[in-house]
N, C-alpha and C. Protein backbone atom coordinates (compact mmCIF):
# COMPACT_ATOMS: atom_id res chain seq x y z
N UNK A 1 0.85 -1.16 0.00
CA UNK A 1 0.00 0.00 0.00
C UNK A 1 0.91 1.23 0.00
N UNK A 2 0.87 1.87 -1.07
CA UNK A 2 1.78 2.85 -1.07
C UNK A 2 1.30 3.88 -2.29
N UNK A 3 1.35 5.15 -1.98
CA UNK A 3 1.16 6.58 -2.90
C UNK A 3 1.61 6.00 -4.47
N UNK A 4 0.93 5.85 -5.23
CA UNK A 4 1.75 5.42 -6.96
C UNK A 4 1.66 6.57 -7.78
N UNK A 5 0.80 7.33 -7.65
CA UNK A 5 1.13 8.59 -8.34
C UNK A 5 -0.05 9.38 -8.51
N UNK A 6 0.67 10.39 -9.12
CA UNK A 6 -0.73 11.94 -9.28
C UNK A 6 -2.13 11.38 -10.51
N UNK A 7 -3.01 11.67 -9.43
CA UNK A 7 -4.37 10.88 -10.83
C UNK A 7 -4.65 12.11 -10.45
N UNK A 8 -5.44 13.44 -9.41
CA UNK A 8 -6.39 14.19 -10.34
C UNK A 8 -5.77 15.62 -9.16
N UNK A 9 -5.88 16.71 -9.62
CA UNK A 9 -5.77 18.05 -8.79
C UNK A 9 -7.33 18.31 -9.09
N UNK A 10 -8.15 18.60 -7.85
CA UNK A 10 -9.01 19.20 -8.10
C UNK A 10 -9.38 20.83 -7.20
N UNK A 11 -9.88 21.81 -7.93
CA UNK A 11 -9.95 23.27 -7.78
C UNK A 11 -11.55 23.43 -7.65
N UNK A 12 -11.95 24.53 -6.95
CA UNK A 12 -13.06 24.79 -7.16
C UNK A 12 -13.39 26.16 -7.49
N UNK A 13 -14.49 26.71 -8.18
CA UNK A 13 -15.29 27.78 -8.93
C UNK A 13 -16.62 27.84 -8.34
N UNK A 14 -16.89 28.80 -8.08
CA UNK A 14 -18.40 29.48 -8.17
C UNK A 14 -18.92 29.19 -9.60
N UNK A 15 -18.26 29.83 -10.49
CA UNK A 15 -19.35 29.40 -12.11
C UNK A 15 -18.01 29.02 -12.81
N UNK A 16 -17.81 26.93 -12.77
CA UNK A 16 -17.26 26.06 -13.84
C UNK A 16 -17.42 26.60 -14.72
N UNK A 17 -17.99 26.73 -15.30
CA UNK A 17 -17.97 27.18 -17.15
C UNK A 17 -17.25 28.29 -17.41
N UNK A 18 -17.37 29.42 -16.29
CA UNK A 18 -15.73 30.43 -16.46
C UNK A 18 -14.63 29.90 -15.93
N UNK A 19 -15.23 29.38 -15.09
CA UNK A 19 -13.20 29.07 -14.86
C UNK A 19 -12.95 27.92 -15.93
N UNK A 20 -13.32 26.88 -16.70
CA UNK A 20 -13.35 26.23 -17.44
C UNK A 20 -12.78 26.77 -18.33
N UNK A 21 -13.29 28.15 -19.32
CA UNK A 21 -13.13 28.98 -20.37
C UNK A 21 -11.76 29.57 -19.98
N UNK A 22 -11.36 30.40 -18.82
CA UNK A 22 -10.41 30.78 -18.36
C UNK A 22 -8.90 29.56 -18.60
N UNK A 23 -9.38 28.63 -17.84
CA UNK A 23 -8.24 27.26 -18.09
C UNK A 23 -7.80 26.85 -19.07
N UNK A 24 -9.29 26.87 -20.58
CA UNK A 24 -8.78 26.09 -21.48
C UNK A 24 -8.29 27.10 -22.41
N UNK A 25 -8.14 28.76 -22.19
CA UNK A 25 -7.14 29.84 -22.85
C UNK A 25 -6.17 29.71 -22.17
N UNK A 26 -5.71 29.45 -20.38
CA UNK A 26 -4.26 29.23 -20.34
C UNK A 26 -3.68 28.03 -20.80
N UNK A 27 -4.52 27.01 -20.85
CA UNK A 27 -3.88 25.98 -21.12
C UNK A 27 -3.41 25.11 -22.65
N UNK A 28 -4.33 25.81 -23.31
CA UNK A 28 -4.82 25.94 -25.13
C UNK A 28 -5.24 24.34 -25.27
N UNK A 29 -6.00 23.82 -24.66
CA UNK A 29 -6.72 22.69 -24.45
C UNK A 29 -8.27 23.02 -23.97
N UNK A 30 -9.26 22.30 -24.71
CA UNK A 30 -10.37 22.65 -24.30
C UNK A 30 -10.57 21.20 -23.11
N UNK A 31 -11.22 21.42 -22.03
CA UNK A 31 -12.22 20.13 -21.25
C UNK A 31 -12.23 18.66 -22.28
N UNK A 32 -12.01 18.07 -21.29
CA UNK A 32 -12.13 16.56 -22.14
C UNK A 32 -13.35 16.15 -21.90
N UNK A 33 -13.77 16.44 -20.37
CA UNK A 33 -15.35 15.70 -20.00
C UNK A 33 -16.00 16.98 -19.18
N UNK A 34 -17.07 16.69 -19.15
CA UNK A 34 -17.78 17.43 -18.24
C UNK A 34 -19.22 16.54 -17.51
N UNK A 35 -19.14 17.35 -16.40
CA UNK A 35 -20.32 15.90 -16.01
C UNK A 35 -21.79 17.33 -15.31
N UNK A 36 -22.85 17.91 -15.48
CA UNK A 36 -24.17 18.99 -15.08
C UNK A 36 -24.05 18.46 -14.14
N UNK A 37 -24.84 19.97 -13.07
CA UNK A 37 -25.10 19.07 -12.28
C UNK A 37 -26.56 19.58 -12.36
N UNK A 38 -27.84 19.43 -11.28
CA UNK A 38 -29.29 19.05 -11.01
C UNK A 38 -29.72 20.27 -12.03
N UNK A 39 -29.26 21.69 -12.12
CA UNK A 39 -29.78 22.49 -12.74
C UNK A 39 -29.24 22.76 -14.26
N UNK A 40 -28.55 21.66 -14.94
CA UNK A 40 -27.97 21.66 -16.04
C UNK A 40 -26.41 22.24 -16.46
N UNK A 41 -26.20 23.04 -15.13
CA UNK A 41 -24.99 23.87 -15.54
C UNK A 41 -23.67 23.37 -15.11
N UNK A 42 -22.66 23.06 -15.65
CA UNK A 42 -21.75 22.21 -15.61
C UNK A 42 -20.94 22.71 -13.78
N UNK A 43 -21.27 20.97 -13.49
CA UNK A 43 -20.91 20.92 -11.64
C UNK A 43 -19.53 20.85 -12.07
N UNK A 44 -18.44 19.74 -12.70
CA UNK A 44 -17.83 19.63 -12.88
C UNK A 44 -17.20 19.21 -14.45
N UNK A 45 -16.13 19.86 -14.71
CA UNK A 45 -15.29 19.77 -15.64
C UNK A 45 -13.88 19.35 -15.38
N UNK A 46 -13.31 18.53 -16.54
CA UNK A 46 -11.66 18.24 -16.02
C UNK A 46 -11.19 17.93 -17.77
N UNK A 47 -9.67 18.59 -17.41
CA UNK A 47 -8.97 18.55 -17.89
C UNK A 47 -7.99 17.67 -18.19
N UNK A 48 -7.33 16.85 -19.01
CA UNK A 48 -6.49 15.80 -19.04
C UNK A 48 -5.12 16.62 -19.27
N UNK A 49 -3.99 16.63 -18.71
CA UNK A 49 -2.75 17.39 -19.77
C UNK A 49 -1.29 16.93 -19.17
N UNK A 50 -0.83 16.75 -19.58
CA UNK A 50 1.03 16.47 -19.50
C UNK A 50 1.11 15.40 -20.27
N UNK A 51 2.36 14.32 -19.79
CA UNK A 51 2.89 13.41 -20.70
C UNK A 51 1.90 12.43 -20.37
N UNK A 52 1.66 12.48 -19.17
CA UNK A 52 1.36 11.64 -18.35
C UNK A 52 -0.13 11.60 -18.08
N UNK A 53 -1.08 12.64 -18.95
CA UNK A 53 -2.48 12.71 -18.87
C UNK A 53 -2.82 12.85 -17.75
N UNK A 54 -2.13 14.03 -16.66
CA UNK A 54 -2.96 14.33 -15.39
C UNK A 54 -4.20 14.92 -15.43
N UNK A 55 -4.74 15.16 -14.25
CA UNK A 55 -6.62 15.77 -14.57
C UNK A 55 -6.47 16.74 -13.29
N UNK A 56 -6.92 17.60 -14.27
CA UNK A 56 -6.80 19.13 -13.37
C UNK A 56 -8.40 18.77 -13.33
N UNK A 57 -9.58 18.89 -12.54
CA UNK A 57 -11.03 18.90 -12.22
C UNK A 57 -11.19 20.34 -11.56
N UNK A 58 -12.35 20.77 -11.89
CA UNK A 58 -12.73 22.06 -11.52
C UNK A 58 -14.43 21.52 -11.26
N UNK A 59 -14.65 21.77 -9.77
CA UNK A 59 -15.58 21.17 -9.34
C UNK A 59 -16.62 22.77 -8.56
N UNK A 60 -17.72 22.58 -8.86
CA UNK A 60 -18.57 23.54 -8.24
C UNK A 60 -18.65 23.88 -6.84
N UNK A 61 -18.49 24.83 -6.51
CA UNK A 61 -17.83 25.19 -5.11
C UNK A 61 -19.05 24.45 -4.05
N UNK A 62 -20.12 24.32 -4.36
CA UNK A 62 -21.49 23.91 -3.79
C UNK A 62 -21.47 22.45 -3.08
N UNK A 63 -20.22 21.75 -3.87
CA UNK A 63 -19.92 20.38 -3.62
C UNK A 63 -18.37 19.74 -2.80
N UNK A 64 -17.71 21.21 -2.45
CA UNK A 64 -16.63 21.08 -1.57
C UNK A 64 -17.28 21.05 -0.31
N UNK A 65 -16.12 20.18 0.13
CA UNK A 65 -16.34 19.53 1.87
C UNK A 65 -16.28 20.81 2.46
N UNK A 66 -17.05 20.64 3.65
CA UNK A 66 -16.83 21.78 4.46
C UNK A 66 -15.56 22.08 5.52
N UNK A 67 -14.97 23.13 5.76
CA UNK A 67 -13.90 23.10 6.30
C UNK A 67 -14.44 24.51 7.65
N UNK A 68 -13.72 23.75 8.58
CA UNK A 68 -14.01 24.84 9.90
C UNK A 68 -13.13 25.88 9.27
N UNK A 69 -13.52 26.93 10.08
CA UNK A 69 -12.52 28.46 10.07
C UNK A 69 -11.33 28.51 10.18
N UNK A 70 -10.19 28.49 9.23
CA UNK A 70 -9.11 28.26 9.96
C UNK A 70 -8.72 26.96 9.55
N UNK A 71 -9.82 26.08 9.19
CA UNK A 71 -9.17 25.12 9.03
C UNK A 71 -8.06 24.61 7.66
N UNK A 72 -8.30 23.31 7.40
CA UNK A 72 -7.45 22.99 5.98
C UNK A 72 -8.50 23.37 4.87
N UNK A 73 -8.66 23.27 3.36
CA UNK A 73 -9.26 24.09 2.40
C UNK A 73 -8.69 23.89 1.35
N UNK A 74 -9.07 24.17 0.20
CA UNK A 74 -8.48 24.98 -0.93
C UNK A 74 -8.62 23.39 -1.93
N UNK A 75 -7.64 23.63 -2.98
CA UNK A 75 -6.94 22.65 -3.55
C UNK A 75 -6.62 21.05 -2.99
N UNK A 76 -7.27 19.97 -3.54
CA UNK A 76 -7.46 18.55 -2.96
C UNK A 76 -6.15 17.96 -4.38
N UNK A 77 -4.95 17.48 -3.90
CA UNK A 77 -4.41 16.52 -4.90
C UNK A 77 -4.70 15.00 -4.34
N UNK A 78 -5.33 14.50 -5.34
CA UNK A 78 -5.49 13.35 -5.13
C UNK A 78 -3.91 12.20 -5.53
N UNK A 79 -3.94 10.98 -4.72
CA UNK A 79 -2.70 10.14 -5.33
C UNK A 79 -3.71 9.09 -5.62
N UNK A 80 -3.33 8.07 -6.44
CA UNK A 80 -3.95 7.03 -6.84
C UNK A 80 -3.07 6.04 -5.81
N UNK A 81 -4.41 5.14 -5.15
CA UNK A 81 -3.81 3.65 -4.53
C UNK A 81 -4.45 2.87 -4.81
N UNK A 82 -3.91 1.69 -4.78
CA UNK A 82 -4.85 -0.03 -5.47
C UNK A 82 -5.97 -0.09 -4.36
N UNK A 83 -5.31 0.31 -3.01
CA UNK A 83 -6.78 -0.11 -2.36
C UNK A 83 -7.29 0.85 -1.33
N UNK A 84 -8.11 1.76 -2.03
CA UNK A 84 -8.46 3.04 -1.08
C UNK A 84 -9.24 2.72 0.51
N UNK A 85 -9.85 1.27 0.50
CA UNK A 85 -10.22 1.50 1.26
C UNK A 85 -8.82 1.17 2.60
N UNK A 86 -8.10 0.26 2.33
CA UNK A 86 -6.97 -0.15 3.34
C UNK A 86 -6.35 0.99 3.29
N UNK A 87 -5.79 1.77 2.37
CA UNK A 87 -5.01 2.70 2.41
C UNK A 87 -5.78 4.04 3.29
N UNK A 88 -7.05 4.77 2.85
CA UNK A 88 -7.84 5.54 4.69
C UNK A 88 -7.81 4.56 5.46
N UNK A 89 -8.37 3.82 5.66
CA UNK A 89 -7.87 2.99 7.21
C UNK A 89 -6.76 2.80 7.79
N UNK A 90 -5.47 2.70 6.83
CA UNK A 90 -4.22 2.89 7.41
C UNK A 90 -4.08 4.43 7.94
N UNK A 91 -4.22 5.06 7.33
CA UNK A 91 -4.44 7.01 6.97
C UNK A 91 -5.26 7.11 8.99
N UNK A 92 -6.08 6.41 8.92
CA UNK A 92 -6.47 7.08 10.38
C UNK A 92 -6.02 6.82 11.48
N UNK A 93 -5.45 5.03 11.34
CA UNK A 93 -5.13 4.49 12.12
C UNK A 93 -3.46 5.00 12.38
N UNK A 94 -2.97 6.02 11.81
CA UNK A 94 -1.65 6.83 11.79
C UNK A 94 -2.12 7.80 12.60
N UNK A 95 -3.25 8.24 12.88
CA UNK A 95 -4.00 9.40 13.10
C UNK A 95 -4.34 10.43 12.42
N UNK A 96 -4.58 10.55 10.96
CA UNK A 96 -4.95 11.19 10.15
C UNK A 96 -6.72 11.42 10.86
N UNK A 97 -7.15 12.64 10.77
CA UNK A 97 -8.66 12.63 10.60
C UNK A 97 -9.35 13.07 9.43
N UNK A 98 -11.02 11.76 9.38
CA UNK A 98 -11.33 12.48 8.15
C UNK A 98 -11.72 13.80 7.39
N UNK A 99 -11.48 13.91 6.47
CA UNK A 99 -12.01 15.16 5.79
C UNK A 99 -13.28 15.29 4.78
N UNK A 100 -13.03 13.77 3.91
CA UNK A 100 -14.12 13.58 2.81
C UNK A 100 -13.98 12.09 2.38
N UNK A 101 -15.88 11.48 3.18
CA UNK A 101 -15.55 10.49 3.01
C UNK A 101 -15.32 9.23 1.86
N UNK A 102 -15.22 8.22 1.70
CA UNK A 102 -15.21 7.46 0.25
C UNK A 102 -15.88 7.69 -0.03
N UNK A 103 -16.35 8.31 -1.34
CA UNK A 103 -17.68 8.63 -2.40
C UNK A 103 -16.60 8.21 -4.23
N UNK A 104 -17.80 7.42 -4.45
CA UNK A 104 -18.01 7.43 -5.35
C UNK A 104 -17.99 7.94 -6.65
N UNK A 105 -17.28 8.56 -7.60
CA UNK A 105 -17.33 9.93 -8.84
C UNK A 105 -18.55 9.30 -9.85
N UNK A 106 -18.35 7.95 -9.93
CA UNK A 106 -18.93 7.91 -11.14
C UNK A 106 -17.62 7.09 -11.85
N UNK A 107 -18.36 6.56 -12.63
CA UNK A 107 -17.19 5.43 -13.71
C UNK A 107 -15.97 4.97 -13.37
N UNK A 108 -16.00 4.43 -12.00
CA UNK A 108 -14.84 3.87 -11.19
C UNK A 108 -13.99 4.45 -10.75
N UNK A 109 -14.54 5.80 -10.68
CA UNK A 109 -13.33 6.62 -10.03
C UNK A 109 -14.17 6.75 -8.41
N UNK A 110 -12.97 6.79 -7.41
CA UNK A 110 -13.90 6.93 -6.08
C UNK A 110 -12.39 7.43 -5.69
N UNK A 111 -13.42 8.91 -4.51
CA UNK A 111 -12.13 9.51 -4.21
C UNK A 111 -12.61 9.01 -2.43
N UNK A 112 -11.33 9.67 -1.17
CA UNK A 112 -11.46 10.20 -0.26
C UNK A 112 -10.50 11.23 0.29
N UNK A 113 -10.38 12.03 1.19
CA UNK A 113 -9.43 12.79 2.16
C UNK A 113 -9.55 12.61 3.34
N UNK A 114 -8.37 13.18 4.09
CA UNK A 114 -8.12 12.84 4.98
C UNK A 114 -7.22 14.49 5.51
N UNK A 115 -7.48 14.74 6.68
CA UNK A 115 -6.25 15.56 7.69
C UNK A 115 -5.18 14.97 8.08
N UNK A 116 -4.03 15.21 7.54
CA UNK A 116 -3.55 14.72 8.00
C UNK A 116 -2.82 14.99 9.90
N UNK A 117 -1.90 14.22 10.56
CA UNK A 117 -1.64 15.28 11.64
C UNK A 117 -0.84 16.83 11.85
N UNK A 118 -0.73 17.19 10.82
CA UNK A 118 0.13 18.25 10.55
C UNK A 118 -0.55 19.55 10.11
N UNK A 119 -2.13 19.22 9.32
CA UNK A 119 -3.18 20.19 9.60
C UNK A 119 -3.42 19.93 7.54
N UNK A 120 -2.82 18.88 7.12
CA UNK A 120 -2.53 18.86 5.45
C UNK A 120 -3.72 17.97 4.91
N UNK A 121 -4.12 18.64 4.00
CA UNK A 121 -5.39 17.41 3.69
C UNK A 121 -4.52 16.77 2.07
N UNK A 122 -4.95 15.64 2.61
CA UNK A 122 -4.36 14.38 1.93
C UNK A 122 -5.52 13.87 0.69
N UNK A 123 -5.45 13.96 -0.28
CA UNK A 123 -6.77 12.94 -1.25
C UNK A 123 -6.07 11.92 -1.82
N UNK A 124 -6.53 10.24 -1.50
CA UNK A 124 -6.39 9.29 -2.09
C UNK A 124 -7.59 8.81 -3.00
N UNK A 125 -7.25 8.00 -4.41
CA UNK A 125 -8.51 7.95 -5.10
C UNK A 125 -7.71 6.50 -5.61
N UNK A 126 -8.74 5.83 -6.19
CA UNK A 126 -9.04 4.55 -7.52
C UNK A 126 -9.15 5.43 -8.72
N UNK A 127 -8.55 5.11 -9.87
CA UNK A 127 -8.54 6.08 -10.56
C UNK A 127 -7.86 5.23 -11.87
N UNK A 128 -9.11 4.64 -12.87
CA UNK A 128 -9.23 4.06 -13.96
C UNK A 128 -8.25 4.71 -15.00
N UNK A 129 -7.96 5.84 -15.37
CA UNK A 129 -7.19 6.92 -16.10
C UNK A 129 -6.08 6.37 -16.01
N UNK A 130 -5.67 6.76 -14.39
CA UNK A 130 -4.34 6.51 -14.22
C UNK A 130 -3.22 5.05 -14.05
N UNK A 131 -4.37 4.35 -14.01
CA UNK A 131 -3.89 2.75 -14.48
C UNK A 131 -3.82 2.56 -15.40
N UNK A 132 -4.37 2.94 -16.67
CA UNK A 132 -4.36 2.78 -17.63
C UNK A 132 -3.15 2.85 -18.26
N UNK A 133 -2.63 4.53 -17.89
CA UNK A 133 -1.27 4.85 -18.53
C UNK A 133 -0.21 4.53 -17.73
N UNK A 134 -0.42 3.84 -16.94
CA UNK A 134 0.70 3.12 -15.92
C UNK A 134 0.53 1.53 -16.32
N UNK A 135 0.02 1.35 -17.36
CA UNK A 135 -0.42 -0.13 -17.24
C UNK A 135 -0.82 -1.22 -16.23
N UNK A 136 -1.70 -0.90 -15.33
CA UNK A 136 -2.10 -1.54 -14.43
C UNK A 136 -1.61 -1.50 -13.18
């Protein structure tokens, strides 16, 4: 059980579809996927880009975990592990506390976070993408 590598950075926006537009002029790549959310307007968008097909996700601010005052925030990098669920259970049993629990994305991707003890939020995910180009 061990960190294998970067599967997704995810950011959040008030209105995806500008920061989307904004990203894909710095980045000169348009969105690869996008997934609405209840009111049609894109919850989340992500980006694929390097050698290595990382995924920048830009997720609707409506759907970030909540964070006390003060607390940890911002920017979630996720690492890909074979087995998310042993790997948070190891994560707490270190004393990590949670942040966001295993959920599900959709099409085999399932993320979680964690605090770590240092005040750092940690995201481990399953992450179909990134096996792929790692070959398994």
């Amino acid at each position: 059980m061990s960190l294998r590598g970067f599967a997704t950075l995810n950011i959040w926006a008030d209105d995806v579809a500008a920061a989307a537009d904004w990203y894909a002029g710095f980045l000169g790549v348009p969105p690869y996927f996008e997934r609405p959310g209840p009111e049609g307007r894109p919850a989340y968008i992500e980006f694929r880009l390097g050698d290595h097909h990382d995924e920048l996700g830009i997720i609707d601010r409506r759907y970030a975990p909540p964070a006390a005052t003060g607390g940890p925030g911002g920017a979630i990098m996720h690492w890909h592990v074979d087995d998310l669920d042993a790997t948070v259970a190891r994560l707490l049993e270190l004393g990590a506390t949670p942040y966001e629990p295993i959920t599900a994305r959709g099409e085999e991707f399932v993320t979680a976070s964690v605090v770590d003890p240092f005040g750092n939020v940690l995201g481990v995910m399953t992450n179909p993408n990134w096996l792929s180009q790692v070959g398994g």
